[in-house]
PDB file of N, CA and C in Angstrom:
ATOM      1  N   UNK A   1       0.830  -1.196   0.000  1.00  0.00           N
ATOM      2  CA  UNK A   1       0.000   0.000   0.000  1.00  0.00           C
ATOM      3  C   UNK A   1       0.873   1.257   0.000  1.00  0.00           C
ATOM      4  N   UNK A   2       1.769   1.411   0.709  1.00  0.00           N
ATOM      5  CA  UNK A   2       2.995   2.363   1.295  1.00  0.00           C
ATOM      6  C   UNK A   2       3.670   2.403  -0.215  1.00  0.00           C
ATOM      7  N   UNK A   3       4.238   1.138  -0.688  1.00  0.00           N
ATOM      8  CA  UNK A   3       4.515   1.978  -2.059  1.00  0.00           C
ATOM      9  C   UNK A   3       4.316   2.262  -3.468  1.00  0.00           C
ATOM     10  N   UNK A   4       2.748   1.909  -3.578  1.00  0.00           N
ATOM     11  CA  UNK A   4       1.996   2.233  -4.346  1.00  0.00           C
ATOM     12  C   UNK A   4       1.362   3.482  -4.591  1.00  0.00           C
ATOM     13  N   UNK A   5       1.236   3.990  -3.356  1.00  0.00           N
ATOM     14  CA  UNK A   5       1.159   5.710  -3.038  1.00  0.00           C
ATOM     15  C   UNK A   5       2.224   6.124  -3.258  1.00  0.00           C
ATOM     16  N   UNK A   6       3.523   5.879  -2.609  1.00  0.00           N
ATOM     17  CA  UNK A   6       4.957   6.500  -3.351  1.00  0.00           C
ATOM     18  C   UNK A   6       4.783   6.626  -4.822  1.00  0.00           C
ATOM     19  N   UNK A   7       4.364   5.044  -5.421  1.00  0.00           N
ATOM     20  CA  UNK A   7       4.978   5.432  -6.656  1.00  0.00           C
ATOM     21  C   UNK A   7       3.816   6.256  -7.213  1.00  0.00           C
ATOM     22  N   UNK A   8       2.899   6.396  -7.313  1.00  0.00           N
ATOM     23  CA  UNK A   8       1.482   7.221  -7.754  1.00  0.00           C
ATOM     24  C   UNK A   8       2.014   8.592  -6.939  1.00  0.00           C
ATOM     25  N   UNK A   9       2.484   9.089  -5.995  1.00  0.00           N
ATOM     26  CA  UNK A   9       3.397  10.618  -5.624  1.00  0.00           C
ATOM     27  C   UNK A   9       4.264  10.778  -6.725  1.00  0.00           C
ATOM     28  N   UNK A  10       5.331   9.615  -6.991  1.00  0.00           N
ATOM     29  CA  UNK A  10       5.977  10.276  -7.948  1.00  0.00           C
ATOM     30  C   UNK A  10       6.005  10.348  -9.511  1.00  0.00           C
ATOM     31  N   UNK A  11       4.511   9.611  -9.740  1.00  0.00           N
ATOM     32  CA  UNK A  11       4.062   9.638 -11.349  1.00  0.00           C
ATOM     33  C   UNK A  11       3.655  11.133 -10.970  1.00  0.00           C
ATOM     34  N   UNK A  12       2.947  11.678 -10.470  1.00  0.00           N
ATOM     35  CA  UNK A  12       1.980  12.831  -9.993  1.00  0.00           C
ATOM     36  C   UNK A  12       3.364  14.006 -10.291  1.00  0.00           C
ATOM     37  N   UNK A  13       4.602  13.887  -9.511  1.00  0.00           N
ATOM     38  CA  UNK A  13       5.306  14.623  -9.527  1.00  0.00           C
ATOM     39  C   UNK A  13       6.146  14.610 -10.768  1.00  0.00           C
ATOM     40  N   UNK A  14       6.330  13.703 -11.577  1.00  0.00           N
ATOM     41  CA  UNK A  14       7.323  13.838 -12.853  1.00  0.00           C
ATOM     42  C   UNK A  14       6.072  14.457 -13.521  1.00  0.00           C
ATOM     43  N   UNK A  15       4.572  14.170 -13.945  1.00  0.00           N
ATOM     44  CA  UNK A  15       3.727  14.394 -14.528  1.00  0.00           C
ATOM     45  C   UNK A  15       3.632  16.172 -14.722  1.00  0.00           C
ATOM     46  N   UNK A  16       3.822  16.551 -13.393  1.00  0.00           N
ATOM     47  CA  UNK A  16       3.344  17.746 -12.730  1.00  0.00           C
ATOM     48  C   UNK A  16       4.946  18.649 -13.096  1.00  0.00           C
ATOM     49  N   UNK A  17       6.417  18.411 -12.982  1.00  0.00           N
ATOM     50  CA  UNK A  17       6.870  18.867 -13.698  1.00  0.00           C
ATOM     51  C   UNK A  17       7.700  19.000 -15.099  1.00  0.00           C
ATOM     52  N   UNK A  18       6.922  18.102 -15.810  1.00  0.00           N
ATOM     53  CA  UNK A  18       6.927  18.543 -17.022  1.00  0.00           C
ATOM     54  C   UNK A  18       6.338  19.156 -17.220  1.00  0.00           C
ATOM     55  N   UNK A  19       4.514  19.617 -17.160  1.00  0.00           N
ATOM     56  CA  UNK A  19       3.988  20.421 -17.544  1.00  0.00           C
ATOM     57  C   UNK A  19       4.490  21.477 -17.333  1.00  0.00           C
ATOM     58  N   UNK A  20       4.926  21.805 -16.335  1.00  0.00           N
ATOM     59  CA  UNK A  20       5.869  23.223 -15.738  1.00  0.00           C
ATOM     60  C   UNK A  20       7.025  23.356 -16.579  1.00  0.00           C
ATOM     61  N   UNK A  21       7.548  22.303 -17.034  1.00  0.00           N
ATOM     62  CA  UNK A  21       8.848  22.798 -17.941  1.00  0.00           C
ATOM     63  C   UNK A  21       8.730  23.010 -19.099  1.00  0.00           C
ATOM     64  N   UNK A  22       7.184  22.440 -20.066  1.00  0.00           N
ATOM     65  CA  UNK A  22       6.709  22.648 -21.095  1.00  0.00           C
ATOM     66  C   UNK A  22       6.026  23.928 -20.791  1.00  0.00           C
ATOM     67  N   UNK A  23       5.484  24.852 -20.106  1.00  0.00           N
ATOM     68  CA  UNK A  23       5.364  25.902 -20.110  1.00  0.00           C
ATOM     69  C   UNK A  23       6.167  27.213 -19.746  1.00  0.00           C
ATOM     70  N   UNK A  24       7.428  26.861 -18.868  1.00  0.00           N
ATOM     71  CA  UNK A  24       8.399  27.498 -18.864  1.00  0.00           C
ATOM     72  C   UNK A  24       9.339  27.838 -20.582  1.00  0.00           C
ATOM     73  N   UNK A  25       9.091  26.518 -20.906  1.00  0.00           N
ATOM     74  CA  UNK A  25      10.568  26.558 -22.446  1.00  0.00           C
ATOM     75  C   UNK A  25       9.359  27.649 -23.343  1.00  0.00           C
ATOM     76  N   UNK A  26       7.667  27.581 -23.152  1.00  0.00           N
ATOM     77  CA  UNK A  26       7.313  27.909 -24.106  1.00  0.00           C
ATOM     78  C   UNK A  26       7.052  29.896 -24.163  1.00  0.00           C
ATOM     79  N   UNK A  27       7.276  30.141 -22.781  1.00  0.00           N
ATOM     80  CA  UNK A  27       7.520  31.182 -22.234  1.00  0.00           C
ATOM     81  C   UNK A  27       8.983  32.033 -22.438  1.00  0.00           C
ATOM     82  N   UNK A  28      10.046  30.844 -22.602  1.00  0.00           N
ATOM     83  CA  UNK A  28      11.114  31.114 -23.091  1.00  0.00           C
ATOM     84  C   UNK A  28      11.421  31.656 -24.769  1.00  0.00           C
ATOM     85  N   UNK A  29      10.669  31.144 -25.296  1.00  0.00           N
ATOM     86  CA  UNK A  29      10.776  31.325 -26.697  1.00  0.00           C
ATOM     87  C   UNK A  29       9.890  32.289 -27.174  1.00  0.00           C
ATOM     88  N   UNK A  30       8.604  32.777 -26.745  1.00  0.00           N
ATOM     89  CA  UNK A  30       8.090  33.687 -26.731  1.00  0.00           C
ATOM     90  C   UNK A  30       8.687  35.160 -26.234  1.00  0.00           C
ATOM     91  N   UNK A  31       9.410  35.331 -24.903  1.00  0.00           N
ATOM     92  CA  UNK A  31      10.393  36.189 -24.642  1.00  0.00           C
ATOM     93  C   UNK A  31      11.209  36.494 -25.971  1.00  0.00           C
ATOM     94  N   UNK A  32      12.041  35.100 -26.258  1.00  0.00           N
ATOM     95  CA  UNK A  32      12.896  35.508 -27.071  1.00  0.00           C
ATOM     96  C   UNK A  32      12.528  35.971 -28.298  1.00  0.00           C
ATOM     97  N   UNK A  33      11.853  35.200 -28.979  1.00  0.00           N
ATOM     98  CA  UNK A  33      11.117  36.272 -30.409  1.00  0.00           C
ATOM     99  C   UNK A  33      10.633  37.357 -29.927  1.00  0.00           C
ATOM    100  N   UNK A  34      10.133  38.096 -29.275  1.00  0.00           N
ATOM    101  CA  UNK A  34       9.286  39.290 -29.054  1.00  0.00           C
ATOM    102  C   UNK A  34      11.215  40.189 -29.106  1.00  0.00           C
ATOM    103  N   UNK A  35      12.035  39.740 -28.109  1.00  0.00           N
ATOM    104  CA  UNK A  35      13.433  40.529 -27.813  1.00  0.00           C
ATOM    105  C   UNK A  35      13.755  40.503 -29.234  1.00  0.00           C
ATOM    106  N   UNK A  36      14.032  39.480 -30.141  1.00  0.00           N
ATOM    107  CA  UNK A  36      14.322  39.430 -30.972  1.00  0.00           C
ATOM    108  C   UNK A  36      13.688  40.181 -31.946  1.00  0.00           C
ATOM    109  N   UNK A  37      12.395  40.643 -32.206  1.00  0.00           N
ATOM    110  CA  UNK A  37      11.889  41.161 -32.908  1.00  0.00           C
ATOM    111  C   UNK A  37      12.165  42.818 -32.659  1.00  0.00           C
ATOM    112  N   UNK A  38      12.299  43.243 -31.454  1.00  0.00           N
ATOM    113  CA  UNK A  38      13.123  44.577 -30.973  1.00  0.00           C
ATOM    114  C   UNK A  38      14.132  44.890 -31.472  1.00  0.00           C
ATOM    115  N   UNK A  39      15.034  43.810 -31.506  1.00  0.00           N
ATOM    116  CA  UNK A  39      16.506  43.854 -31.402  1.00  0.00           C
ATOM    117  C   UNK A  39      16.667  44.438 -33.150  1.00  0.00           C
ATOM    118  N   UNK A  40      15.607  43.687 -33.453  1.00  0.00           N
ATOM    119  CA  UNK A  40      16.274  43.632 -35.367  1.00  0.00           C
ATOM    120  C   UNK A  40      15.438  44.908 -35.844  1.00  0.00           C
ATOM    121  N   UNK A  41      14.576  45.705 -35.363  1.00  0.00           N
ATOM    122  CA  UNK A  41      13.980  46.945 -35.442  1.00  0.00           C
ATOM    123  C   UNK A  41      14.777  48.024 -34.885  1.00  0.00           C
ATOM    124  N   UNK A  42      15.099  47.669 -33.706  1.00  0.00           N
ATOM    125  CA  UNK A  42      16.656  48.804 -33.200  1.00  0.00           C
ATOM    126  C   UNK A  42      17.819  48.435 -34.575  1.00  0.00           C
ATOM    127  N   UNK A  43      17.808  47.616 -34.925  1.00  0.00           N
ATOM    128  CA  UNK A  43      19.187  47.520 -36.238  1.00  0.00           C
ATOM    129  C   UNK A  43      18.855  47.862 -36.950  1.00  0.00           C
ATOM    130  N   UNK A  44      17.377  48.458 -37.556  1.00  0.00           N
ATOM    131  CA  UNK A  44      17.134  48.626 -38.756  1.00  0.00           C
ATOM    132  C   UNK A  44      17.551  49.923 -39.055  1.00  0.00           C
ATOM    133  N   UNK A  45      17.888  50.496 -40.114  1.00  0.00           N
ATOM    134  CA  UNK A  45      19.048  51.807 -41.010  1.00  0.00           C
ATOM    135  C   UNK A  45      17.707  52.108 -41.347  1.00  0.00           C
ATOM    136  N   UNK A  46      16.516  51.663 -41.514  1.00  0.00           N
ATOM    137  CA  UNK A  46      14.906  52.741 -42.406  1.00  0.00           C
ATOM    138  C   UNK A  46      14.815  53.749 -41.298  1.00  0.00           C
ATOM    139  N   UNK A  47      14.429  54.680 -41.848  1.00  0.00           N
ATOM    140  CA  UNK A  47      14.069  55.122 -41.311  1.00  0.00           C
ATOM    141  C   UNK A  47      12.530  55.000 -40.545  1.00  0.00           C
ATOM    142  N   UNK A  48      12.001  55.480 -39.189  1.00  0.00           N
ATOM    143  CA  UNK A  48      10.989  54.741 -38.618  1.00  0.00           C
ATOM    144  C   UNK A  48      10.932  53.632 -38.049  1.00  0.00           C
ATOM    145  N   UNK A  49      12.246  52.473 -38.527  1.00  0.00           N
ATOM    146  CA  UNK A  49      12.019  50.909 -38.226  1.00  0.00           C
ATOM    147  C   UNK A  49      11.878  51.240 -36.750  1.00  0.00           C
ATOM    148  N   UNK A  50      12.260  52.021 -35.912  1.00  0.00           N
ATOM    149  CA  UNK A  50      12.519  51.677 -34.674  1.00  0.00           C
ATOM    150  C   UNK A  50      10.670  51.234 -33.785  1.00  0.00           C
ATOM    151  N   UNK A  51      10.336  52.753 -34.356  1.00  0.00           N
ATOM    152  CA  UNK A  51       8.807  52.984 -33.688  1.00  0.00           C
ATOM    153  C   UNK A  51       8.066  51.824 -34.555  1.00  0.00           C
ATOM    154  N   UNK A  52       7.854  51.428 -35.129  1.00  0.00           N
ATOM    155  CA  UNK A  52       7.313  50.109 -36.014  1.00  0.00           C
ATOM    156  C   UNK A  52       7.908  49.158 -35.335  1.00  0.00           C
ATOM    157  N   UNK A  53       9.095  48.665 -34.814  1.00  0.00           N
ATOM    158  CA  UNK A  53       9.208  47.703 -33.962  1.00  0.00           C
ATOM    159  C   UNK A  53       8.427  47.862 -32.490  1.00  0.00           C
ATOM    160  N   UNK A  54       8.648  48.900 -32.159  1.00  0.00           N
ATOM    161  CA  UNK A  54       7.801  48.984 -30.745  1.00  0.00           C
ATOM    162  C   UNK A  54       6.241  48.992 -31.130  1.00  0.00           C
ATOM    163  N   UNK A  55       5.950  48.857 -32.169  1.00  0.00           N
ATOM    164  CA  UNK A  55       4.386  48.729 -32.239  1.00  0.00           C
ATOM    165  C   UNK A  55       3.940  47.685 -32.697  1.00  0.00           C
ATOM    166  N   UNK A  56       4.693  46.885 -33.203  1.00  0.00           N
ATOM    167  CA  UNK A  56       4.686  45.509 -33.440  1.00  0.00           C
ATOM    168  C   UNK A  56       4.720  45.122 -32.254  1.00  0.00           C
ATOM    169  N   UNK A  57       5.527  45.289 -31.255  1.00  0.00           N
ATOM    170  CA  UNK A  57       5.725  44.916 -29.732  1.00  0.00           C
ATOM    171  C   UNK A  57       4.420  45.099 -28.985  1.00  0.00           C
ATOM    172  N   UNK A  58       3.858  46.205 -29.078  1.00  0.00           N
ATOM    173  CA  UNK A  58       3.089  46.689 -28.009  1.00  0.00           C
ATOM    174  C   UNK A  58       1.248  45.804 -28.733  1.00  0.00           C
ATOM    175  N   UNK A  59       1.635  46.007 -29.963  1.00  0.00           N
ATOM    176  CA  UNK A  59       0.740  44.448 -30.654  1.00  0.00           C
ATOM    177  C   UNK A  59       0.655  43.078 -29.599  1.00  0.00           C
ATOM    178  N   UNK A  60       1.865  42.792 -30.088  1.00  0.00           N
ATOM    179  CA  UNK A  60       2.178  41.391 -29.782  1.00  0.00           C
ATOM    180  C   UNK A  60       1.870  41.105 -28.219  1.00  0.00           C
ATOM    181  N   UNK A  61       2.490  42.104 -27.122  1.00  0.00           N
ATOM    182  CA  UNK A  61       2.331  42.148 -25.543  1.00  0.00           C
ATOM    183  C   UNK A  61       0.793  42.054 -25.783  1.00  0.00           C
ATOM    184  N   UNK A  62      -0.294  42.952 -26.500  1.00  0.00           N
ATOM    185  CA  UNK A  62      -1.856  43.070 -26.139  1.00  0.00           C
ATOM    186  C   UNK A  62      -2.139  41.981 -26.326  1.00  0.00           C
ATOM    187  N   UNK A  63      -1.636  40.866 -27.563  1.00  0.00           N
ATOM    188  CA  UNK A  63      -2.029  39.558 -28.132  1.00  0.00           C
ATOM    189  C   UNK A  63      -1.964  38.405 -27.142  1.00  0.00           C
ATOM    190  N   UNK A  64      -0.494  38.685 -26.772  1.00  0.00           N
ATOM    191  CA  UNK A  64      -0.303  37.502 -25.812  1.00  0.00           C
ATOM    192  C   UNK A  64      -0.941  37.873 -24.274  1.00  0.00           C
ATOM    193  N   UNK A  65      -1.438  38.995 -23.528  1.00  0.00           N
ATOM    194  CA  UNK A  65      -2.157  39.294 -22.270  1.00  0.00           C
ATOM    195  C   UNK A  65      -0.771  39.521 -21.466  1.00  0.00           C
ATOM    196  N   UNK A  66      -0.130  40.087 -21.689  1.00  0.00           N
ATOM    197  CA  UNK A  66       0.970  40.447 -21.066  1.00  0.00           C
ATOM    198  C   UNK A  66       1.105  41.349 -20.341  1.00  0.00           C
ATOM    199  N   UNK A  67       0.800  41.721 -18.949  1.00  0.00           N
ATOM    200  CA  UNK A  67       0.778  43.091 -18.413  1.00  0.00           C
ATOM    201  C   UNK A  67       1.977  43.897 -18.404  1.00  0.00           C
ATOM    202  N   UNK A  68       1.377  45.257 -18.409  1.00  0.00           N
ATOM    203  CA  UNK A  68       2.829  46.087 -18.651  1.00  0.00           C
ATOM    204  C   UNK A  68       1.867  47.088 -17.954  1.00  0.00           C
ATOM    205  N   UNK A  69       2.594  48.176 -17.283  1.00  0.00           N
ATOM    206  CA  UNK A  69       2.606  49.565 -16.497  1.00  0.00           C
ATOM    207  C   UNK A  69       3.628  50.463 -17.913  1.00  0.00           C
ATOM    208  N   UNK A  70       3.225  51.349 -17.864  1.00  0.00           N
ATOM    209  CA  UNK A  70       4.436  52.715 -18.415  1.00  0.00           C
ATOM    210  C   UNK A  70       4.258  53.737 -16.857  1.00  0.00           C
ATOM    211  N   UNK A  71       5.562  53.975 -16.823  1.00  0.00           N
ATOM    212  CA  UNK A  71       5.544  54.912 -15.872  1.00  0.00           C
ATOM    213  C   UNK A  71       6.539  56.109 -15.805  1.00  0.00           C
ATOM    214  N   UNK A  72       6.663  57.352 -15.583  1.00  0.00           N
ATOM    215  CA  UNK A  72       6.907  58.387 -15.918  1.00  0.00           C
ATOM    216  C   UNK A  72       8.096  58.583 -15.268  1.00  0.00           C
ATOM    217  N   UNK A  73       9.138  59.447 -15.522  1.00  0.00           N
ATOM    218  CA  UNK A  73      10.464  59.586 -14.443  1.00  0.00           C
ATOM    219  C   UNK A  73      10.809  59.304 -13.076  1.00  0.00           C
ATOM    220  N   UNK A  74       9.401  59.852 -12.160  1.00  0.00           N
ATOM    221  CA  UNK A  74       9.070  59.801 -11.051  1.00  0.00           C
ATOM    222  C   UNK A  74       8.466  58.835 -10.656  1.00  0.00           C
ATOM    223  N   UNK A  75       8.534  57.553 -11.752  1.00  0.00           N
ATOM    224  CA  UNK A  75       8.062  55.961 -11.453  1.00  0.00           C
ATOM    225  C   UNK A  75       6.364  56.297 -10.613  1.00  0.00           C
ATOM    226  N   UNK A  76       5.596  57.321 -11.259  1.00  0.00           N
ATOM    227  CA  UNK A  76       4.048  57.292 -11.051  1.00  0.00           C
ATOM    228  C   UNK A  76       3.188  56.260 -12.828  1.00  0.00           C
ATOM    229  N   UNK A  77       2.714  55.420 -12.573  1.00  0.00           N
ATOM    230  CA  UNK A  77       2.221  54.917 -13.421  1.00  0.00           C
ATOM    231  C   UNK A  77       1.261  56.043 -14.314  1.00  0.00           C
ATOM    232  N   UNK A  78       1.738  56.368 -15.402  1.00  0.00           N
ATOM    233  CA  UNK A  78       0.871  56.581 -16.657  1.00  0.00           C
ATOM    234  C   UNK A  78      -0.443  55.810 -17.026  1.00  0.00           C
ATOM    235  N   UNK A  79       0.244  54.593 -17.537  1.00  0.00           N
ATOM    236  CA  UNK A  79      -0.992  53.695 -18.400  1.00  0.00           C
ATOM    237  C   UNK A  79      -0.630  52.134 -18.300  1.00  0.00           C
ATOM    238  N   UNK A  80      -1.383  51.727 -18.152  1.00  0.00           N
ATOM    239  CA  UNK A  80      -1.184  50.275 -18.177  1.00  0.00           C
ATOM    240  C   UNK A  80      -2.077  49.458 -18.816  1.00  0.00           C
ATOM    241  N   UNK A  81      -1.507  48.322 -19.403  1.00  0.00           N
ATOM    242  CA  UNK A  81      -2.678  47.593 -20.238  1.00  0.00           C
ATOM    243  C   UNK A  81      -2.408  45.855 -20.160  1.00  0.00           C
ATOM    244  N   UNK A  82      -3.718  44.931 -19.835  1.00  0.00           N
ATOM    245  CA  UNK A  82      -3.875  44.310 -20.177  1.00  0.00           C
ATOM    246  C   UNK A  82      -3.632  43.725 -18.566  1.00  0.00           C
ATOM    247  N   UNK A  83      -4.399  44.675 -17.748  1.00  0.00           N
ATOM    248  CA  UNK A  83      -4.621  44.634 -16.382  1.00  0.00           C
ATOM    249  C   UNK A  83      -5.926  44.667 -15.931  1.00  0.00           C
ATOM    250  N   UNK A  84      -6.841  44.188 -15.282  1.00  0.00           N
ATOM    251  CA  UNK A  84      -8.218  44.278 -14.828  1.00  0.00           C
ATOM    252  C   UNK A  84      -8.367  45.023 -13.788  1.00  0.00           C
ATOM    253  N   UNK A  85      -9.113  46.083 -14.039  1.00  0.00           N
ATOM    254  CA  UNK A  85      -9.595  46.628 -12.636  1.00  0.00           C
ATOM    255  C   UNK A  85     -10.391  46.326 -11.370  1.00  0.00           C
ATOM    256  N   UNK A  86     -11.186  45.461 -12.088  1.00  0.00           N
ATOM    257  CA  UNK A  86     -12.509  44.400 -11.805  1.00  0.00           C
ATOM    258  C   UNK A  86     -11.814  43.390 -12.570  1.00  0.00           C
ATOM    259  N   UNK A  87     -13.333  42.535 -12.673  1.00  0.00           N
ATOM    260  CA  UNK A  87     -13.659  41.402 -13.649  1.00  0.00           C
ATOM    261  C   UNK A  87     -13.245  41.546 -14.993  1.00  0.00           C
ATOM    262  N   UNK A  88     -13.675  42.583 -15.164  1.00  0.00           N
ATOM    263  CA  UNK A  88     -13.965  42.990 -16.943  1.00  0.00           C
ATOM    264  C   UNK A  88     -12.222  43.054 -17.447  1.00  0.00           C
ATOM    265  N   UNK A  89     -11.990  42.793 -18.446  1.00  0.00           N
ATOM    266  CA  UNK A  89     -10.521  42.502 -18.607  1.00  0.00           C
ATOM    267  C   UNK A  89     -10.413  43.829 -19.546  1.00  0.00           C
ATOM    268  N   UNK A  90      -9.407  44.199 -19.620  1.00  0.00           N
ATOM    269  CA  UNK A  90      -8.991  45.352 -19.983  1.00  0.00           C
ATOM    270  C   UNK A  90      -9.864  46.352 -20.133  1.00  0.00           C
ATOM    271  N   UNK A  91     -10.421  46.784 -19.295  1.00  0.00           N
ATOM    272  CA  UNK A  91     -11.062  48.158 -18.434  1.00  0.00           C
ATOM    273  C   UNK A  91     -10.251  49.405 -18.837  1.00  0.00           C
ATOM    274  N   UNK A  92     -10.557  50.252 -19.344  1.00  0.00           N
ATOM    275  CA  UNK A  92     -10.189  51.656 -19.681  1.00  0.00           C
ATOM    276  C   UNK A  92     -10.402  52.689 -18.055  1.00  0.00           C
ATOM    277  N   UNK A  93      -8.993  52.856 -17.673  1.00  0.00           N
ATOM    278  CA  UNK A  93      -9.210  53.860 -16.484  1.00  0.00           C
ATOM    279  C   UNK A  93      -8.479  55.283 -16.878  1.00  0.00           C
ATOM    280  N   UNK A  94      -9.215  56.367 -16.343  1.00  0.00           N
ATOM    281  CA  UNK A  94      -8.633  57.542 -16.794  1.00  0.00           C
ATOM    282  C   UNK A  94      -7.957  58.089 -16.210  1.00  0.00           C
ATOM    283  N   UNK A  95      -6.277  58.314 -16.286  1.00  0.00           N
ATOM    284  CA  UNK A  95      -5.449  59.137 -15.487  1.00  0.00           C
ATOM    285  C   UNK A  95      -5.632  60.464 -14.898  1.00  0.00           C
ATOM    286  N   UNK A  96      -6.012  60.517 -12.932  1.00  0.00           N
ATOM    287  CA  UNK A  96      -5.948  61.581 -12.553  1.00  0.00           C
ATOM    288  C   UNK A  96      -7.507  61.171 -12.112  1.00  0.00           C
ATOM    289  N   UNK A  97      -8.044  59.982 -12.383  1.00  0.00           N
ATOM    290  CA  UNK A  97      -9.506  60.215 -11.549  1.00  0.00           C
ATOM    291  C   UNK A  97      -9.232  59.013 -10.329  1.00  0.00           C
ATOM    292  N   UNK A  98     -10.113  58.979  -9.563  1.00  0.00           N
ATOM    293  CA  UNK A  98      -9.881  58.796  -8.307  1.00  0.00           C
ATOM    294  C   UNK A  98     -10.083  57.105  -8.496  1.00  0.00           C
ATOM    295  N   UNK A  99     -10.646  56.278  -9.759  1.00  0.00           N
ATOM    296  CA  UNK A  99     -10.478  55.065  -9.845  1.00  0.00           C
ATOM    297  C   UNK A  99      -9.230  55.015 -10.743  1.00  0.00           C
ATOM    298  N   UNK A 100      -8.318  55.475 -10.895  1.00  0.00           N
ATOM    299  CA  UNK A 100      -7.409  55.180 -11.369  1.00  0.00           C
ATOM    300  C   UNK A 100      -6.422  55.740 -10.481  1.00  0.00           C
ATOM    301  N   UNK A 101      -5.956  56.402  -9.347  1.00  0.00           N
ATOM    302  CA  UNK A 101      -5.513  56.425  -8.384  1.00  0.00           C
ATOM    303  C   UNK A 101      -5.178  55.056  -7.330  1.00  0.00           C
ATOM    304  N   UNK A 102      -6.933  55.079  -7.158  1.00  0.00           N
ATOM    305  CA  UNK A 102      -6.905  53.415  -6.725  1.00  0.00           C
ATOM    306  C   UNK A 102      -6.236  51.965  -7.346  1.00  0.00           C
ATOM    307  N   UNK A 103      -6.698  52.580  -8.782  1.00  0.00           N
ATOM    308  CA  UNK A 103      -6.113  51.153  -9.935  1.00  0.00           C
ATOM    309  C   UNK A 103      -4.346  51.143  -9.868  1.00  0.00           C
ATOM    310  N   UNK A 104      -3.755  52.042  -9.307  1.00  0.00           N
ATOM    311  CA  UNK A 104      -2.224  52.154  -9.364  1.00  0.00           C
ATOM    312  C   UNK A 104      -1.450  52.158  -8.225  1.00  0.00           C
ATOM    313  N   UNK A 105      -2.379  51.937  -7.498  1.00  0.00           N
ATOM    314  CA  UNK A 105      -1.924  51.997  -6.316  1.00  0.00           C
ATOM    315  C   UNK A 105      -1.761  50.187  -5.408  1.00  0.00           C
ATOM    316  N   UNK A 106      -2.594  49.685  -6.115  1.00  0.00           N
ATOM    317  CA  UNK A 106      -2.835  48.536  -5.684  1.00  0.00           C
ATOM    318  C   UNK A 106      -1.569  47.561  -5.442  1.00  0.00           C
TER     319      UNK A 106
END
């Protein structure tokens, strides 16, 4: 009985991290194309390539649900997207009103 539960713990546990390492590598490669897709827009000699890479970026972050803050010199949050205020998933809050005070503060 004693090690039939062992071994059913450690099917449970090899089971349990692979899934974790199949979502880590796939997290990995997603990082890296998105960097990569920066990297080769910062190299680009066109003119514009740069801001066209960051908007391809700021694409791609909305696509994949990626939260991001922008925040201003004084590290006060601007804007953030692809953050819930509530329930409702990407909620429009307006900088300087008193639910978006709250929303940045959290």
């Amino acid at each position: 009985m004693l090690v039939g539960a062992a071994l059913l713990f450690g099917a449970l546990s090899v089971g349990y991290a692979w899934i974790v390492a199949r979502h880590l590598r796939n997290d990995a490669r997603e990082t890296s194309r998105l960097l990569g897709q920066v990297f080769a827009g910062l190299n680009d000699p066109r003119e514009g390539a740069a801001a066209d890479a960051l908007l391809t970026l700021a694409d791609e972050v909305r696509r994949l649900g990626i939260p991001l803050a922008v925040t201003d010199t004084a590290v006060s949050p601007r804007s953030t997207m692809n953050r819930s205020m509530t329930r409702q998933a990407n909620r429009r809050v307006v900088p300087g009103s008193p639910s978006w005070t709250a929303f940045t503060r959290r």
